[in-house]
Each structure stands twice: as C-alpha cells, then as structure tokens.
PDB file of N, CA and C in Angstrom:
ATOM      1  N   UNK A   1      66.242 196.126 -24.428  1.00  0.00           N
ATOM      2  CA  UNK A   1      65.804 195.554 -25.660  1.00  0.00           C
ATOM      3  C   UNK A   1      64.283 195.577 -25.677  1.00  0.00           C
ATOM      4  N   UNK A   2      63.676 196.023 -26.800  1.00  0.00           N
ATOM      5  CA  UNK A   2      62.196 196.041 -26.913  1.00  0.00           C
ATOM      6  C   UNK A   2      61.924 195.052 -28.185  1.00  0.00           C
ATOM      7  N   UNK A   3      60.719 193.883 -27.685  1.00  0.00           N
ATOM      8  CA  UNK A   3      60.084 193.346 -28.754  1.00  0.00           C
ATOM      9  C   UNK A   3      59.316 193.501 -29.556  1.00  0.00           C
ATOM     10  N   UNK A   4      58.555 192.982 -30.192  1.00  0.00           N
ATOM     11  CA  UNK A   4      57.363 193.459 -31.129  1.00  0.00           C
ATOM     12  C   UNK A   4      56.664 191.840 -31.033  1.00  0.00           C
ATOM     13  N   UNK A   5      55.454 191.737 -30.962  1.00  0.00           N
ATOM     14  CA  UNK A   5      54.439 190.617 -30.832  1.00  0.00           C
ATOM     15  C   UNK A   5      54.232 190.660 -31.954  1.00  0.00           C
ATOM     16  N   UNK A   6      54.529 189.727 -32.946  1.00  0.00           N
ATOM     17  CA  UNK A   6      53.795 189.709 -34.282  1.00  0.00           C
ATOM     18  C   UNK A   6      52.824 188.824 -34.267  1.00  0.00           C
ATOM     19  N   UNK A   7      51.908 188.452 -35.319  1.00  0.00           N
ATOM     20  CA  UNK A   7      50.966 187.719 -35.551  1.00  0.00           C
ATOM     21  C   UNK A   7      51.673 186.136 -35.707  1.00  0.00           C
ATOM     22  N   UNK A   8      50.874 185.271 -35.379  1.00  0.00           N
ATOM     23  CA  UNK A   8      51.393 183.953 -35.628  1.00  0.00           C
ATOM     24  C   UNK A   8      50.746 183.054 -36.329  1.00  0.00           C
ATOM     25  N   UNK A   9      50.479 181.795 -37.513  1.00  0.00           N
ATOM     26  CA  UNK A   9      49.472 180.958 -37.602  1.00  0.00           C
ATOM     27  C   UNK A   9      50.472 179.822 -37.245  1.00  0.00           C
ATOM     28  N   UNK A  10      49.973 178.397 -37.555  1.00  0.00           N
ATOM     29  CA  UNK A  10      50.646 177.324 -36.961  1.00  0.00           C
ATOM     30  C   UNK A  10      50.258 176.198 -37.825  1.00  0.00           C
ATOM     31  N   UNK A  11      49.333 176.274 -38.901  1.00  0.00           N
ATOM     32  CA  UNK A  11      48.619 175.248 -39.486  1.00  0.00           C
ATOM     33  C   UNK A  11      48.689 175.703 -41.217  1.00  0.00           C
ATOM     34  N   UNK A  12      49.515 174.813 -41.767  1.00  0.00           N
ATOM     35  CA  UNK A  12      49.723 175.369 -43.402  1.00  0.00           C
ATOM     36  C   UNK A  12      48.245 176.106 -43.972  1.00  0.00           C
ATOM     37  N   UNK A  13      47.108 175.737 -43.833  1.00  0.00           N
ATOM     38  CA  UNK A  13      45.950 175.674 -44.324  1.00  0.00           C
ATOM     39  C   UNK A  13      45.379 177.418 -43.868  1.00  0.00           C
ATOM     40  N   UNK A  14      45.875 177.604 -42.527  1.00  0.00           N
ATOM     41  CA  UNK A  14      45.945 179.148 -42.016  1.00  0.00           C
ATOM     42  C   UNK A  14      46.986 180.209 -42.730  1.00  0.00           C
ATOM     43  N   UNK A  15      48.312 179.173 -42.682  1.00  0.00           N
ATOM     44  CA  UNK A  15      49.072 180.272 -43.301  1.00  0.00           C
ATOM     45  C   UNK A  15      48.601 180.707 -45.145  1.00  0.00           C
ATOM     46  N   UNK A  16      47.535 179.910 -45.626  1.00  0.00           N
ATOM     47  CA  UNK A  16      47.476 180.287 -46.922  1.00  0.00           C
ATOM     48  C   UNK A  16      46.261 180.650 -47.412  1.00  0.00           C
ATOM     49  N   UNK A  17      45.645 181.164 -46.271  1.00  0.00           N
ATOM     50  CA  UNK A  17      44.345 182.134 -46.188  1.00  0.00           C
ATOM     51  C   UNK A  17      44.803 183.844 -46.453  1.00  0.00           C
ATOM     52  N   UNK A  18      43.796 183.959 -47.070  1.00  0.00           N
ATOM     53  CA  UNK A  18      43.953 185.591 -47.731  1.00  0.00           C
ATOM     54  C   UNK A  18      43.797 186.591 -46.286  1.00  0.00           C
ATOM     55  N   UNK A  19      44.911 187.260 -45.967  1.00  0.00           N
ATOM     56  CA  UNK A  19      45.485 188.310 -44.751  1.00  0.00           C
ATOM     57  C   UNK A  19      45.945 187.352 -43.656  1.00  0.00           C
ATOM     58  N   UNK A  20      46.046 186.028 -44.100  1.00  0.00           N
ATOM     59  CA  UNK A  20      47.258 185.564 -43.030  1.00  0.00           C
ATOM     60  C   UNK A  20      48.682 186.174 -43.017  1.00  0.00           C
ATOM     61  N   UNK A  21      49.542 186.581 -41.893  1.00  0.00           N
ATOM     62  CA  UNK A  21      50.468 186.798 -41.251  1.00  0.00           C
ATOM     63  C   UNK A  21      51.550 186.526 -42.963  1.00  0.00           C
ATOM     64  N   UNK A  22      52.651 186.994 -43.260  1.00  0.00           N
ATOM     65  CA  UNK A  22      53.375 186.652 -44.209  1.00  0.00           C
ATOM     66  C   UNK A  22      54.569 186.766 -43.494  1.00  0.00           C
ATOM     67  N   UNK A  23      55.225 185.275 -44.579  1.00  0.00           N
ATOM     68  CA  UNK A  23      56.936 185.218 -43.589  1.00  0.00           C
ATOM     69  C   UNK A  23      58.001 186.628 -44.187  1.00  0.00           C
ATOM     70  N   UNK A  24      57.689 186.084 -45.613  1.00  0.00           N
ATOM     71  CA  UNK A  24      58.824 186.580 -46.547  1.00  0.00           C
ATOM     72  C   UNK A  24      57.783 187.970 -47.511  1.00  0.00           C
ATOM     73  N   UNK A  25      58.223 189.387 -47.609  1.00  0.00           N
ATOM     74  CA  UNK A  25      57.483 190.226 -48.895  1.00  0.00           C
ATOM     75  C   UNK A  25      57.708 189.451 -49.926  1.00  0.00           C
ATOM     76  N   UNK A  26      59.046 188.730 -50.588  1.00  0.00           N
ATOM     77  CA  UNK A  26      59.482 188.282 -51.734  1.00  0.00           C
ATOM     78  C   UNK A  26      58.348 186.959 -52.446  1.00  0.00           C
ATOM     79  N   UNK A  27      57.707 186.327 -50.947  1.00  0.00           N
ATOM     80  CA  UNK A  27      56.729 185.243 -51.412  1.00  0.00           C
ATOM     81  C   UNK A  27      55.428 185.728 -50.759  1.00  0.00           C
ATOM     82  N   UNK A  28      54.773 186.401 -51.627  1.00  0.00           N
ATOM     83  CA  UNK A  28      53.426 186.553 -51.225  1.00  0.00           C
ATOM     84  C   UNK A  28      52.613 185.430 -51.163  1.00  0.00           C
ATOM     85  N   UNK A  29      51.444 185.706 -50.516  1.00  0.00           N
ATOM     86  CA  UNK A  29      50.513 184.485 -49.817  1.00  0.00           C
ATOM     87  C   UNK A  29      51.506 182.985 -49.285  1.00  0.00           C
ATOM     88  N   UNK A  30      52.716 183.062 -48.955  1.00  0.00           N
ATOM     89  CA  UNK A  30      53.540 181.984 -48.432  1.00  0.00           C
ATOM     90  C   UNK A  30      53.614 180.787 -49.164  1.00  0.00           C
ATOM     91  N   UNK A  31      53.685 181.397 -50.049  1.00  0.00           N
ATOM     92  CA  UNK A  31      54.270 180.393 -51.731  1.00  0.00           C
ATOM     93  C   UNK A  31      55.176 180.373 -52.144  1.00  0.00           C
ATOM     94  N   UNK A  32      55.824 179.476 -52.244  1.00  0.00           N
ATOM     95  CA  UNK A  32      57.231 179.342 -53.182  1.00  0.00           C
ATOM     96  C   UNK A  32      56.830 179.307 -54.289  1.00  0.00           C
ATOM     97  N   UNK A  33      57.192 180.359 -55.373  1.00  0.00           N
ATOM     98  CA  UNK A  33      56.834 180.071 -57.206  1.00  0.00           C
ATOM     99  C   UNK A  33      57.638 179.135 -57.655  1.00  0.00           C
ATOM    100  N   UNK A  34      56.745 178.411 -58.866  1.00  0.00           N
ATOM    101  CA  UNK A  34      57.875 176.510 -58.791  1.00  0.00           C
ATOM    102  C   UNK A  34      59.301 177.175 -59.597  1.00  0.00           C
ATOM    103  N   UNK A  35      60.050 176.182 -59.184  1.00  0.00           N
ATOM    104  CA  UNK A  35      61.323 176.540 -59.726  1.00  0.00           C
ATOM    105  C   UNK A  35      61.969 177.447 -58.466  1.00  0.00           C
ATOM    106  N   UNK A  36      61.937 177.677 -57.365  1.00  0.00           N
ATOM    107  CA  UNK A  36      62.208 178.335 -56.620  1.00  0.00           C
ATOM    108  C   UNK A  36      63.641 177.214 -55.103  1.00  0.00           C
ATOM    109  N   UNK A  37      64.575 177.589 -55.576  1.00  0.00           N
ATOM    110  CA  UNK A  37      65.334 176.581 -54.864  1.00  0.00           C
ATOM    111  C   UNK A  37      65.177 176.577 -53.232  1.00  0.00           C
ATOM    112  N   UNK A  38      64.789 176.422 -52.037  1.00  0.00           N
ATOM    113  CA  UNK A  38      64.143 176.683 -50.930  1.00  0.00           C
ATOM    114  C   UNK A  38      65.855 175.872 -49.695  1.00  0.00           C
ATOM    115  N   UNK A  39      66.151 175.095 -50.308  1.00  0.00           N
ATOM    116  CA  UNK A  39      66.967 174.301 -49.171  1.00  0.00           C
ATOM    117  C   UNK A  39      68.451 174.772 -49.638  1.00  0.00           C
ATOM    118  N   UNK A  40      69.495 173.884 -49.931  1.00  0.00           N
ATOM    119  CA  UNK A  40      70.817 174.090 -50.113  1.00  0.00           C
ATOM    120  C   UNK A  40      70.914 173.341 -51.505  1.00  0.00           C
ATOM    121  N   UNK A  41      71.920 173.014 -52.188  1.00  0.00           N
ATOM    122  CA  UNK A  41      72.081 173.164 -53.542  1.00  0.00           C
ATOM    123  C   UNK A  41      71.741 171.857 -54.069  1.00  0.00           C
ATOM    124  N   UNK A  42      71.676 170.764 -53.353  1.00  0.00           N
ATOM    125  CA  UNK A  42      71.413 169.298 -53.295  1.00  0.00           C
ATOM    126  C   UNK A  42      70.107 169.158 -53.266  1.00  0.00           C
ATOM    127  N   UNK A  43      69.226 169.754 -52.628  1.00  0.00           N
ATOM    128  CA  UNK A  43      67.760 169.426 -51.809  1.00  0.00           C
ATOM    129  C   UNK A  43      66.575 170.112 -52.608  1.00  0.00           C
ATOM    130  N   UNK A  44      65.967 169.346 -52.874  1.00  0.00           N
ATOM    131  CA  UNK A  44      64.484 170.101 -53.470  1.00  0.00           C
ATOM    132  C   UNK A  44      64.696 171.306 -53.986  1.00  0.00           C
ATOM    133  N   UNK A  45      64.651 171.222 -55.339  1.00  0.00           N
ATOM    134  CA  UNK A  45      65.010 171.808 -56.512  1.00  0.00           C
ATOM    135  C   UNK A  45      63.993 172.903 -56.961  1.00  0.00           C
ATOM    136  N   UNK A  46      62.753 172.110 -56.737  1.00  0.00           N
ATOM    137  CA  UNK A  46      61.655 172.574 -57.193  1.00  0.00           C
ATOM    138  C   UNK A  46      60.583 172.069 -56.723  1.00  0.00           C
ATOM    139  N   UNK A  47      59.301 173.327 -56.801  1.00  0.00           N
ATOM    140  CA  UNK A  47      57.954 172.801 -56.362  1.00  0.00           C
ATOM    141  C   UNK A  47      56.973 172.413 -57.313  1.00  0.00           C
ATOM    142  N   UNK A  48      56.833 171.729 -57.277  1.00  0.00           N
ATOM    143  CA  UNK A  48      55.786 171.041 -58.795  1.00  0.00           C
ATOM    144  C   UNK A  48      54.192 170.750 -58.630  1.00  0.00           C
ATOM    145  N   UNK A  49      53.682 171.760 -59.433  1.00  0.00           N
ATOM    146  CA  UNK A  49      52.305 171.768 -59.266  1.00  0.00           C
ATOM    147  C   UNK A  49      51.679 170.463 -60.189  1.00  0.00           C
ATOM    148  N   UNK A  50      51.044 169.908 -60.142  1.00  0.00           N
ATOM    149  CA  UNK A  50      50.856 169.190 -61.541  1.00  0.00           C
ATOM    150  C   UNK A  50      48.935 169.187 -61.086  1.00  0.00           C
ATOM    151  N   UNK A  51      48.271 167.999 -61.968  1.00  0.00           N
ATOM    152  CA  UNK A  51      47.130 167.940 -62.178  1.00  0.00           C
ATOM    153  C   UNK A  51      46.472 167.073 -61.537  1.00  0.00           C
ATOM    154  N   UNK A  52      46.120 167.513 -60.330  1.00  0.00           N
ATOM    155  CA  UNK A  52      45.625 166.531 -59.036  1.00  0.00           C
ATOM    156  C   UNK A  52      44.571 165.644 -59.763  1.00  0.00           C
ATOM    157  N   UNK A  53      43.335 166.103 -60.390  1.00  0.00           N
ATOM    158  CA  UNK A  53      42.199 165.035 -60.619  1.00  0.00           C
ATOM    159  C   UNK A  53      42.658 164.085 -61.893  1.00  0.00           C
ATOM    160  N   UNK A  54      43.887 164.203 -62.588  1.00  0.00           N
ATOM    161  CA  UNK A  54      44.387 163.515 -63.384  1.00  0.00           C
ATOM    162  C   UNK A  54      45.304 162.160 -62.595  1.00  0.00           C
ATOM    163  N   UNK A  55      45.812 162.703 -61.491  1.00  0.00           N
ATOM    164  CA  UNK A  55      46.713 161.781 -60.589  1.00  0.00           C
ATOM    165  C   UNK A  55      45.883 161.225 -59.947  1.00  0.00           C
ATOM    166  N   UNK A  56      44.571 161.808 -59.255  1.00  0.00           N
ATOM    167  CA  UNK A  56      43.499 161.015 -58.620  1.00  0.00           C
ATOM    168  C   UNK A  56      43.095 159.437 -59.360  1.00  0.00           C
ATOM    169  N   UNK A  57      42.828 159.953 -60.610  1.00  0.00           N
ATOM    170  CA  UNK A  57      42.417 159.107 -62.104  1.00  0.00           C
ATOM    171  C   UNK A  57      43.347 157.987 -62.187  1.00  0.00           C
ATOM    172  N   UNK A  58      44.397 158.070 -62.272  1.00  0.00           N
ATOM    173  CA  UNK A  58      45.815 157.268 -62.185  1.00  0.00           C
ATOM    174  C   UNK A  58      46.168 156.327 -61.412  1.00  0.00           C
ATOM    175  N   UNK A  59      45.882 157.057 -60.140  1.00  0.00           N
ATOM    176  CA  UNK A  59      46.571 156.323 -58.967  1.00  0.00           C
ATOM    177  C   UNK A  59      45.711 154.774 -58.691  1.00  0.00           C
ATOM    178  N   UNK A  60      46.936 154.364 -58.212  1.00  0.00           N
ATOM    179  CA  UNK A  60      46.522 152.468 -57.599  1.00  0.00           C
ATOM    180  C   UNK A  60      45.465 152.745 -56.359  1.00  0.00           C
ATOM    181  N   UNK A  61      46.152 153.815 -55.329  1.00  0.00           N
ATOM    182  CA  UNK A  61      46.002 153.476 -54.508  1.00  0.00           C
ATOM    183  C   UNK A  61      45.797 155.608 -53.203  1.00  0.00           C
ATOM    184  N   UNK A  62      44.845 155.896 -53.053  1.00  0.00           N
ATOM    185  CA  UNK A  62      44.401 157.238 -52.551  1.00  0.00           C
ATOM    186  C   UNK A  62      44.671 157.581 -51.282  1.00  0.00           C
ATOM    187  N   UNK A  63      45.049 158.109 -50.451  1.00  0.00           N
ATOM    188  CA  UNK A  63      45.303 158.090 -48.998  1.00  0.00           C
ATOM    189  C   UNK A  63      44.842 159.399 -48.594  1.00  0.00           C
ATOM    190  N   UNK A  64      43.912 160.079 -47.721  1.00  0.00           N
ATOM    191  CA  UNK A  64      43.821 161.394 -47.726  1.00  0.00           C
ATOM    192  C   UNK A  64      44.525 161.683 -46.005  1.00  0.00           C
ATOM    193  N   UNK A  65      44.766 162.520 -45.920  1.00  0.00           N
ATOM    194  CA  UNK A  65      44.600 163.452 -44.973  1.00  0.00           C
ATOM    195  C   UNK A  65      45.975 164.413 -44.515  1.00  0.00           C
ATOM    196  N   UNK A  66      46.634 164.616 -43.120  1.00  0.00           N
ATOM    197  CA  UNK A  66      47.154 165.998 -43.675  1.00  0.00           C
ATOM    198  C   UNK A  66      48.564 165.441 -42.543  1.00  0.00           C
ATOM    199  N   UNK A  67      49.747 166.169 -43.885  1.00  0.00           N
ATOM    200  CA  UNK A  67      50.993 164.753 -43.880  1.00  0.00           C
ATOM    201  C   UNK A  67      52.110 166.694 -43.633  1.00  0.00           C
ATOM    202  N   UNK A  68      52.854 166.433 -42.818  1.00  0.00           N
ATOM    203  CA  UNK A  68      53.916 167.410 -42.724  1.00  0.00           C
ATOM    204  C   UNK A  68      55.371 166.705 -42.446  1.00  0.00           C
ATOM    205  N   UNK A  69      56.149 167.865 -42.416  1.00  0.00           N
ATOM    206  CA  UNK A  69      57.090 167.442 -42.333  1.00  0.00           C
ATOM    207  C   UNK A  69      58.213 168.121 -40.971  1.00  0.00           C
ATOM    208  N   UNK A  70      58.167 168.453 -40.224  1.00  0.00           N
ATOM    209  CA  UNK A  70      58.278 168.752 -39.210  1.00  0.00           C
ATOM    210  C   UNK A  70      60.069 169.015 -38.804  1.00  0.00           C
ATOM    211  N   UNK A  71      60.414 167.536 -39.646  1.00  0.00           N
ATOM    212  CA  UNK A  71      62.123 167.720 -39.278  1.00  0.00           C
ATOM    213  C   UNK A  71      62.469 168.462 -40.474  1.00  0.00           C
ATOM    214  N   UNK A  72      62.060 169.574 -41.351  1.00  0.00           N
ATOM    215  CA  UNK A  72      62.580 169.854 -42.314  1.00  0.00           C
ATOM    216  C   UNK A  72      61.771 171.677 -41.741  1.00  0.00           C
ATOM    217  N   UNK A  73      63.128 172.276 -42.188  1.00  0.00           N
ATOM    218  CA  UNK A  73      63.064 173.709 -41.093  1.00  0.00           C
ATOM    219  C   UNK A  73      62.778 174.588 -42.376  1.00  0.00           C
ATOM    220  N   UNK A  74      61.584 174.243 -42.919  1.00  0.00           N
ATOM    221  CA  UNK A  74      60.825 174.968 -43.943  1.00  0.00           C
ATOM    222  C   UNK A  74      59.890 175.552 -43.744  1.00  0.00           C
ATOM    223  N   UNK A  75      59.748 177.156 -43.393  1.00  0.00           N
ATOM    224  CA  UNK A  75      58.276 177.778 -43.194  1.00  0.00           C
ATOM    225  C   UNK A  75      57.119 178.120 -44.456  1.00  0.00           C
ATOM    226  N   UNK A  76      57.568 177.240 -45.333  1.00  0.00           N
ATOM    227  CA  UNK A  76      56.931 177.573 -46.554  1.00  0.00           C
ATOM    228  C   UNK A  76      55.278 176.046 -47.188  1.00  0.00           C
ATOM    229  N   UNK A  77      54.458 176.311 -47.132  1.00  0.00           N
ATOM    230  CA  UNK A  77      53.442 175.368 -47.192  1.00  0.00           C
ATOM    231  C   UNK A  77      54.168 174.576 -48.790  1.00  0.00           C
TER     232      UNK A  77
END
C-alpha cells in the first residue's frame, strides 16, 4: 500500500486563507453555501450569514474570542 502526504491546516482561520489545503472541490475556499444541509436530516439545516455590526448594535451583552466545536465531526469552518 502506498500513501500520499497531503497538506494539513488545523485552525478554521488557516483553513479559510486563499491556497489553503481544500477538503471538498464541491466547496471551494471550505465554505458551506447557506442553505447547504451538512449533518443528517434533523441537524443544522442551514448556515446563516446575517449582519454582524447590526447584531454588535443589538446585543445586551459581547463576548469575543474563538469558540469551536470539537464533538461535532464537521470539517467545515
């Protein structure tokens, strides 16, 4: 059996840099286009972009920094 070493990133913010490594041809730059069903027929339906400095504006309450999800076997940012 012969392998192949492919390229790897490990950090969403890498995988969505222009000539990072791609999982899927079908999702270029490692994007799901919204409306794109990703799990099983129950689970996250859709990806929803909306208007961050409008929700900034809104919100009670701001929290920054960088939140994953680890138990969810999604290679998609």
């Amino acid at each position: 059996m012969e392998y192949e070493i492919l390229p790897a990133v490990f950090e969403v913010e890498e995988a969505l840099k222009p000539g990072a490594p791609q999982l899927y041809e079908e999702f270029p730059g490692n994007m799901l286009p919204p409306g794109t069903p990703f799990f099983g027929p129950d689970c996250l339906k859709e990806v929803v972009m909306g208007d961050v400095e409008k929700g900034f504006q809104e919100a009670e309450v701001i929290t920054e920094g960088t939140f994953g999800y680890e138990n969810l076997p999604n290679p998609f940012p």
